[in-house]
Protein backbone atom coordinates (compact mmCIF):
# COMPACT_ATOMS: atom_id res chain seq x y z
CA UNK A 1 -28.96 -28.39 -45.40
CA UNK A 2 -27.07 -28.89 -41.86
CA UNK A 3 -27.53 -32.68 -40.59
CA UNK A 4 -27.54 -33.74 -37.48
CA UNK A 5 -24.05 -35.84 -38.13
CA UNK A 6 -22.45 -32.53 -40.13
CA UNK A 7 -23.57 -30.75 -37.27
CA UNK A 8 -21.75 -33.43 -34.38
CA UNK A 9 -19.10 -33.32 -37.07
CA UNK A 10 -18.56 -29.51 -36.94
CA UNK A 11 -19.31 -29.34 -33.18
CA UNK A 12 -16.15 -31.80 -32.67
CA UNK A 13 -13.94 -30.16 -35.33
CA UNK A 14 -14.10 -27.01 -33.32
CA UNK A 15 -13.77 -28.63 -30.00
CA UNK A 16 -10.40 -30.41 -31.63
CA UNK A 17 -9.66 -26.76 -32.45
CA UNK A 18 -9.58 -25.32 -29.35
CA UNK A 19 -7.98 -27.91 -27.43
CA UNK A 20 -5.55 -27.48 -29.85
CA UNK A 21 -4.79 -24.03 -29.76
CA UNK A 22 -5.15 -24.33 -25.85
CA UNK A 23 -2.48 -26.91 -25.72
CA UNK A 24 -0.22 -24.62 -28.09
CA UNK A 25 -0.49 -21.83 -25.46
CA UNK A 26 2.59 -22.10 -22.92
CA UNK A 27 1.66 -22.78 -19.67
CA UNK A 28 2.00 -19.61 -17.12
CA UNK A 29 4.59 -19.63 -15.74
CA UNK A 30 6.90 -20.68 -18.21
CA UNK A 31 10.30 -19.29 -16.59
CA UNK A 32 11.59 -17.15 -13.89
CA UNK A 33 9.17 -14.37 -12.53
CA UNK A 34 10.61 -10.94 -11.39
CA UNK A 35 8.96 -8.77 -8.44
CA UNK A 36 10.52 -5.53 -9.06
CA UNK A 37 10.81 -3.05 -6.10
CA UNK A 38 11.10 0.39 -6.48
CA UNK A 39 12.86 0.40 -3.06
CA UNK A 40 16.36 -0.59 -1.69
CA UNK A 41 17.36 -3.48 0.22
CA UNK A 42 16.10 -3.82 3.36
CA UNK A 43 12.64 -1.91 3.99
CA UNK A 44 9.26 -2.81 4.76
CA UNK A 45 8.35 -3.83 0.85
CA UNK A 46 11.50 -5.40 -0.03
CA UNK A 47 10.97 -7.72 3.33
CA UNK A 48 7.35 -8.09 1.88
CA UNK A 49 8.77 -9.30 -1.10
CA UNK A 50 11.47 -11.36 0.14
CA UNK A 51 8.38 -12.89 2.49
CA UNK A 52 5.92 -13.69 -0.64
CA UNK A 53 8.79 -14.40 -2.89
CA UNK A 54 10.18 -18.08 -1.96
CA UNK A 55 6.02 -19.12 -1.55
CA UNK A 56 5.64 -18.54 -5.21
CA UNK A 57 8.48 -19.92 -6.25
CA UNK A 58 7.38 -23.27 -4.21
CA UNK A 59 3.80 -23.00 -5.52
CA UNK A 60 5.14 -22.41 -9.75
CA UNK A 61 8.17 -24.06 -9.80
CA UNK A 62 9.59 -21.34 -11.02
CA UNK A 63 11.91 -19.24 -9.46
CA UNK A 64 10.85 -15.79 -8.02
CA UNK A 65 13.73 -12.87 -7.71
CA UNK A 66 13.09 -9.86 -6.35
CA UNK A 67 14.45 -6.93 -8.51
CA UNK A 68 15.66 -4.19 -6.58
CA UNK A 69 15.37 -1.04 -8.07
CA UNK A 70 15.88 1.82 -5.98
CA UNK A 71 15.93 5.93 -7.14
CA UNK A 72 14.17 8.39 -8.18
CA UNK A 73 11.27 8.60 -5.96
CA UNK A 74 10.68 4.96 -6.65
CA UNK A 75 10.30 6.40 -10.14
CA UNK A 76 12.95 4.24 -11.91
CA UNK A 77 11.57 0.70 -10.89
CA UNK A 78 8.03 1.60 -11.35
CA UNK A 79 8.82 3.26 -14.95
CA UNK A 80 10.50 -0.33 -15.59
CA UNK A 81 7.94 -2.26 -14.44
CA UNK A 82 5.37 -0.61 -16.54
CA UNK A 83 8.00 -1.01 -19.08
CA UNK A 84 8.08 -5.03 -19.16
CA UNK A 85 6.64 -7.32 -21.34
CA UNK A 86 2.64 -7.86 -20.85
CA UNK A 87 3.02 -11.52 -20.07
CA UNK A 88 2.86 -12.02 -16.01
CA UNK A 89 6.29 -12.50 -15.70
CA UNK A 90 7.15 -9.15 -14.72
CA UNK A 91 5.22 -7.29 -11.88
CA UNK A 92 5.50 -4.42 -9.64
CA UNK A 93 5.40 -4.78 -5.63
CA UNK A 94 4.52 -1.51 -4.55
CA UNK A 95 3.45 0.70 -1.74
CA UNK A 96 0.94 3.44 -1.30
CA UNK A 97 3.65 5.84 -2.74
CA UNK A 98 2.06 4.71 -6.24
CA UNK A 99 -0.64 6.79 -5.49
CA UNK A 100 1.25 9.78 -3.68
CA UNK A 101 4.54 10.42 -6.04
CA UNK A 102 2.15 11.20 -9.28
CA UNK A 103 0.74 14.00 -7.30
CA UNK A 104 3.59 15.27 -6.09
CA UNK A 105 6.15 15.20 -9.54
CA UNK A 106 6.06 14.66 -13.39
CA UNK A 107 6.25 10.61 -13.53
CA UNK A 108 6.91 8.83 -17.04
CA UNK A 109 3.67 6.91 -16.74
CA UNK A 110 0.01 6.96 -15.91
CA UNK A 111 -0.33 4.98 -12.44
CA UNK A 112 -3.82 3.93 -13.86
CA UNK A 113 -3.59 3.66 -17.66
CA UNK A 114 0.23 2.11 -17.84
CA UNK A 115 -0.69 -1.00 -14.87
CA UNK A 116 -3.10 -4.03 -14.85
CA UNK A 117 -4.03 -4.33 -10.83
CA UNK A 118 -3.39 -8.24 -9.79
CA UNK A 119 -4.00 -7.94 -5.56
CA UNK A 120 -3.35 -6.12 -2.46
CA UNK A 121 -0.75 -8.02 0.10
CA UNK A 122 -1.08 -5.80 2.98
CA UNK A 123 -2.85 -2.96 4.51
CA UNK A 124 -1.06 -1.12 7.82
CA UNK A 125 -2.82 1.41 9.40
CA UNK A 126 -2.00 4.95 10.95
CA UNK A 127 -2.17 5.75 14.90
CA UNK A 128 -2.47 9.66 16.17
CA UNK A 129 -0.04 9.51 18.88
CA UNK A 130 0.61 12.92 21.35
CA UNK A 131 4.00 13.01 23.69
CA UNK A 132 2.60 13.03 27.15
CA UNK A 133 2.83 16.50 27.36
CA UNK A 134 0.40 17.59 25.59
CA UNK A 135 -2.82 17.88 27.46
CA UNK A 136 -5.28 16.23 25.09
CA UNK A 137 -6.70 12.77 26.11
CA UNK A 138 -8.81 12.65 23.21
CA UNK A 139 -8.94 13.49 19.31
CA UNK A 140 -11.73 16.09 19.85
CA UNK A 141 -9.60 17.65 22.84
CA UNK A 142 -6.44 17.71 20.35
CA UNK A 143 -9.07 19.46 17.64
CA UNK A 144 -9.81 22.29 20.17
CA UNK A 145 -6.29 23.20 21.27
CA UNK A 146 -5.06 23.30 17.87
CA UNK A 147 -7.93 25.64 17.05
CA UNK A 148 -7.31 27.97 19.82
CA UNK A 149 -3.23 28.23 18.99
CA UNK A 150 -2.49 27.95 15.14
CA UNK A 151 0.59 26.40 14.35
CA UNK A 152 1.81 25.67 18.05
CA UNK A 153 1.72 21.75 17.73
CA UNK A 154 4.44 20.17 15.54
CA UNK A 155 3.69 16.53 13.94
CA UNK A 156 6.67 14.38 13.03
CA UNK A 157 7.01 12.67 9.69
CA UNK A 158 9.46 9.97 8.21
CA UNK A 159 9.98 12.48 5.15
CA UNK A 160 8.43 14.96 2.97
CA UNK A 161 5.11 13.87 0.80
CA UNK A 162 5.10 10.25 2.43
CA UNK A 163 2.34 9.10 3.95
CA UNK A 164 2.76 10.27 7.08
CA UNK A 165 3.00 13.65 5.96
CA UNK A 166 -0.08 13.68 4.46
CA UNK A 167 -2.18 11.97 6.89
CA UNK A 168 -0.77 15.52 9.04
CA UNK A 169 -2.18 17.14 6.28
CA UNK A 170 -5.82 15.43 6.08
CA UNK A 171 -6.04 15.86 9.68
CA UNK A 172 -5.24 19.41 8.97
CA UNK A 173 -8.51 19.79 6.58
CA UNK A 174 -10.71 17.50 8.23
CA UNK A 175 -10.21 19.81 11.65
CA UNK A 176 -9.98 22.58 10.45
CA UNK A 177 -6.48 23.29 11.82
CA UNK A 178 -2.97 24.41 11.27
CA UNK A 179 -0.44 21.91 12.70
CA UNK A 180 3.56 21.91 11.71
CA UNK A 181 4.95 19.72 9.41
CA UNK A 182 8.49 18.70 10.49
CA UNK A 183 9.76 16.02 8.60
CA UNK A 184 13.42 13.79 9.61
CA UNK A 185 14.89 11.16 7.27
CA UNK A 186 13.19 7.65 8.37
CA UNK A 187 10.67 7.41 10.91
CA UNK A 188 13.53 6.05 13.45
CA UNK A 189 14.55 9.81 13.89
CA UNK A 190 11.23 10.60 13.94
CA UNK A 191 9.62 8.67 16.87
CA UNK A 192 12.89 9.56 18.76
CA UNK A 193 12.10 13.55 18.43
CA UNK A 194 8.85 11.86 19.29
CA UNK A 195 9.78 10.82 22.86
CA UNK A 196 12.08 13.30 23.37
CA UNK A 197 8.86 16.30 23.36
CA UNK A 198 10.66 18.26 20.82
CA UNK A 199 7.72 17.65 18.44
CA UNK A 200 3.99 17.00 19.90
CA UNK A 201 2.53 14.32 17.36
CA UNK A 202 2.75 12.01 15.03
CA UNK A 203 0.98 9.79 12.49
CA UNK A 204 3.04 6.49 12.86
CA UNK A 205 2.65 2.94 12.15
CA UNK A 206 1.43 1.27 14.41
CA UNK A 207 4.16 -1.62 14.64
CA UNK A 208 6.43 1.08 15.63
CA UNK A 209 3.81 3.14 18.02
CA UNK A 210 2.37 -0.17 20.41
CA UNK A 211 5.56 -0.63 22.31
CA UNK A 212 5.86 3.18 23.18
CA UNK A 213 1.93 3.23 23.94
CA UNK A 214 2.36 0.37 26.15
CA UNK A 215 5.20 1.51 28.04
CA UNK A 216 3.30 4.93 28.70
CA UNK A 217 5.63 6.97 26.59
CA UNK A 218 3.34 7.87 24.58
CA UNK A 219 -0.41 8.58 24.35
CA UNK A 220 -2.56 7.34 21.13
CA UNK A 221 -5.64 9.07 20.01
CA UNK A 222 -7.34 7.53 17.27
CA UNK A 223 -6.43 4.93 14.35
CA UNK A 224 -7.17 4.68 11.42
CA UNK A 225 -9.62 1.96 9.41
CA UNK A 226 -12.54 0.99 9.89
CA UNK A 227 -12.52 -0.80 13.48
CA UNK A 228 -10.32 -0.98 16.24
CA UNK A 229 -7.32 -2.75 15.99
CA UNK A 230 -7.13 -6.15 18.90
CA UNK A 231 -3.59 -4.65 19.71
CA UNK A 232 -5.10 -1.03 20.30
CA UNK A 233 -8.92 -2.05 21.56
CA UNK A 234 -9.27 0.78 23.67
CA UNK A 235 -8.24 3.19 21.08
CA UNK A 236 -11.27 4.91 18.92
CA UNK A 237 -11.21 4.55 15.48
CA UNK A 238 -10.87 8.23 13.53
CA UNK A 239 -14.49 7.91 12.40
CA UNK A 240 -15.80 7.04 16.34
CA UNK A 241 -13.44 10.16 17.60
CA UNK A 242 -15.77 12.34 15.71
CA UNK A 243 -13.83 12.64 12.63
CA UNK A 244 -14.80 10.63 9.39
CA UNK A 245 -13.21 10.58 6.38
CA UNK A 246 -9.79 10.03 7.85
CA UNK A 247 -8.80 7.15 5.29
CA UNK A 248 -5.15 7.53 5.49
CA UNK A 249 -3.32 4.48 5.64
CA UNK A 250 -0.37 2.26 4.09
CA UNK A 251 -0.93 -0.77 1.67
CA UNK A 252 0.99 -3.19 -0.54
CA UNK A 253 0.25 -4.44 -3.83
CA UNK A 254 0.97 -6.11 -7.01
CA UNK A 255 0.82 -4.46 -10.43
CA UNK A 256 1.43 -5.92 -13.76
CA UNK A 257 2.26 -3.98 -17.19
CA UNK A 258 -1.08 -2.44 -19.30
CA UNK A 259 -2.62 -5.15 -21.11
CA UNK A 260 -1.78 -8.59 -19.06
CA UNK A 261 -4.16 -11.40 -20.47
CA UNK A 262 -7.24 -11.99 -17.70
CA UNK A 263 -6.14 -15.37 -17.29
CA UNK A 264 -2.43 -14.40 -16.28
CA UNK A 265 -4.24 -11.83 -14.14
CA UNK A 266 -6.20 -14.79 -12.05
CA UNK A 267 -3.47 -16.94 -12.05
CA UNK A 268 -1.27 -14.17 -9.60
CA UNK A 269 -4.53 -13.18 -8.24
CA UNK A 270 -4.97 -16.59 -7.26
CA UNK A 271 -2.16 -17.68 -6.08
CA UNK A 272 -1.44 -14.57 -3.78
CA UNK A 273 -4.44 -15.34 -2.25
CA UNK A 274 -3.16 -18.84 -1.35
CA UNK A 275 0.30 -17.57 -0.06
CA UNK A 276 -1.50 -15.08 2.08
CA UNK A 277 -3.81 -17.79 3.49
CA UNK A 278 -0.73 -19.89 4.43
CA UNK A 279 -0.44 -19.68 8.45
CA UNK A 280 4.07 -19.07 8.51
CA UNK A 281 3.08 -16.13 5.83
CA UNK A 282 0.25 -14.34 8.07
CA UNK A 283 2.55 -14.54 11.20
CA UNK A 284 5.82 -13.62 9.61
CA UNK A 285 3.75 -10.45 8.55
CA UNK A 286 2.27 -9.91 11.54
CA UNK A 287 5.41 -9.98 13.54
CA UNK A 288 6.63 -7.22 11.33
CA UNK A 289 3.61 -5.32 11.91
CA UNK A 290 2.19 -6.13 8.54
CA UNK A 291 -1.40 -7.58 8.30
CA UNK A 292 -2.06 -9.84 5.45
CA UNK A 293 -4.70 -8.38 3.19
CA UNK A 294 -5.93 -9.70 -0.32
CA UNK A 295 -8.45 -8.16 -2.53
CA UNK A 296 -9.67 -8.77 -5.91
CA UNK A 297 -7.94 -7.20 -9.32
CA UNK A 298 -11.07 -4.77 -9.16
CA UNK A 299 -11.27 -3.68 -6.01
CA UNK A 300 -7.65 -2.93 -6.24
CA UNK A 301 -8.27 -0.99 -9.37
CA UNK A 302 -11.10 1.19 -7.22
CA UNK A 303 -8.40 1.74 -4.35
CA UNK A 304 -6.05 3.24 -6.61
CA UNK A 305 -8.27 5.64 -8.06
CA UNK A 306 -9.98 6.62 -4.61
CA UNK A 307 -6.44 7.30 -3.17
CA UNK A 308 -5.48 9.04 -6.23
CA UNK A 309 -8.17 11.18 -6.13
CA UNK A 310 -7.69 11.48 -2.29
CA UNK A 311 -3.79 12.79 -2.64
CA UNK A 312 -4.91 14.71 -5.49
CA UNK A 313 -6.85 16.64 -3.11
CA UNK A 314 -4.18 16.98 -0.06
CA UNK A 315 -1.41 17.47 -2.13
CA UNK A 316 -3.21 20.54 -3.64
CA UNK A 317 -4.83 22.11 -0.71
CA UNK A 318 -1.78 21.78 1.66
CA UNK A 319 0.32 23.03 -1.58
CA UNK A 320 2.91 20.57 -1.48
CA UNK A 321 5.58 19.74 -4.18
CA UNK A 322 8.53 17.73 -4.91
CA UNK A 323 11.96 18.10 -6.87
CA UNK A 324 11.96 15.31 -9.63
């Protein structure tokens, strides 16, 4: 029969137990993290990276390197990244593209199955901007001339099944009309054809649009999210210019291997949520037209499968495929 001392006794053997075990378990992190990038030097999620990267480092102790690993339609860093050990110290900062490039090629991984979600970093969203030419002052306006001449207006995109190019081609189903793809390499070249009227439209960033909506040299016509943005308050939001469902957009996240323990997952959950919270972080990202934005492990696991699901979509009605 089970005493009331055997029974403090047990109680406190297995309490010795798991402090024991706990205590045997190396603390996280242990060594030096990686934050691979799929990217080169130099572009907007390698400068996230390089941003987020020294705050870690100061908050573990550890040091943080970014891993550049450019090719392949950002194919080659993601496949290694899925690829590393499932212990935290390996992750993934990605873009959007995560969500785009599996609908557009054969990849050597499941973008769902082969990641653990840890956080979102940032969100950016999309402006509708028009060359001054064309005589539309509003979305709806924009709508009806497209309508009424198929294939006349032109929209300019950084390069073929980026985001850009696809937010052409959601505003293509949502309106029910046929605009032009023409894509450049980088959306430099881009917002130059831009200004120059040699293509009508384009669905740009906004840190690159305000200056040339300010200056008059171009018009905007809706953004994207949810509100309007406080730099772009007397823009409409997609939604408010009579067309919801426009969810295009541009985000940055962390991913870890399949299989990351939940506690390693709440630890960089955790502690991107304190870097993006720090006041030099949120204005550094600002000023490169970045706006901080953290979100739990789940509700980054439900924006990769809406997006997926979303691109799925575009990518099959607007027919669009790439070259692996």
């Amino acid at each position: 029969m089970l005493t009331r001392e055997s029974l403090r006794t047990a109680v406190a053997a297995l309490l010795s137990g798991a402090a024991a075990f706990a205590s045997a378990q190396p603390a996280f992190p242990d060594r030096p993290l990686r934050l691979v990038v799929p990217y080169a030097t130099g572009g907007s999620t390698d400068l996230l990276a390089r941003l987020v990267g020294p705050k870690l480092t100061e908050r573990w102790g550890q040091q943080v390197i970014v891993d550049n690993r450019p090719g392949g339609n950002t194919i080659i860093g993601t496949q290694a990244a899925a690829r590393a050990q499932p212990d935290g110290h390996t992750v993934l900062l990605m873009a959007i593209a995560h969500t785009i490039i599996p609908n557009l090629m054969k990849v050597p991984y499941d973008p769902l199955r082969d990641f653990t979600p840890l956080a979102t970093i940032s969100r950016g969203e999309l402006v509708l901007v028009v060359h001054p030419s064309v005589q539309a002052h509003s979305l709806q306006e924009l709508v009806g001339l497209a309508r009424a001449r198929p294939g006349h207006f032109n929209y300019a995109s950084a390069s073929t099944g980026g985001p850009l190019h696809l937010a052409g081609e959601l505003f293509n189903m949502l309106g029910g009309v046929k605009t032009t793809h023409v894509p450049y390499k980088g959306g430099g070249p881009a917002m130059t054809d831009l200004l120059g009227g040699h293509v009508q439209m384009m669905f740009a960033a906004t840190a690159e649009a305000i200056p040339n909506i300010r200056a008059g040299r171009l018009r905007a016509l809706a953004v994207s999210g949810d509100t309007r943005l406080p730099t772009l308050a007397q823009v409409p939001t997609f939604a408010e210019a009579g067309m919801p469902g426009f969810t295009a957009k541009n985000w940055f996240g962390l991913l870890g291997p399949a299989g990351l323990p939940a506690g390693v997952v709440e630890r960089w959950s955790g502690a991107m949520a304190a870097v993006l919270a720090a006041p030099d972080i949120r204005e550094r990202m600002q000023a490169h037209g970045m706006e901080p934005w953290i979100s739990s492990p789940a509700a980054f696991d439900a924006l990769l499968k809406s997006d997926l699901a979303l691109y799925a979509k575009i990518v099959r009605t607007a027919g669009i495929r790439l070259e692996n």
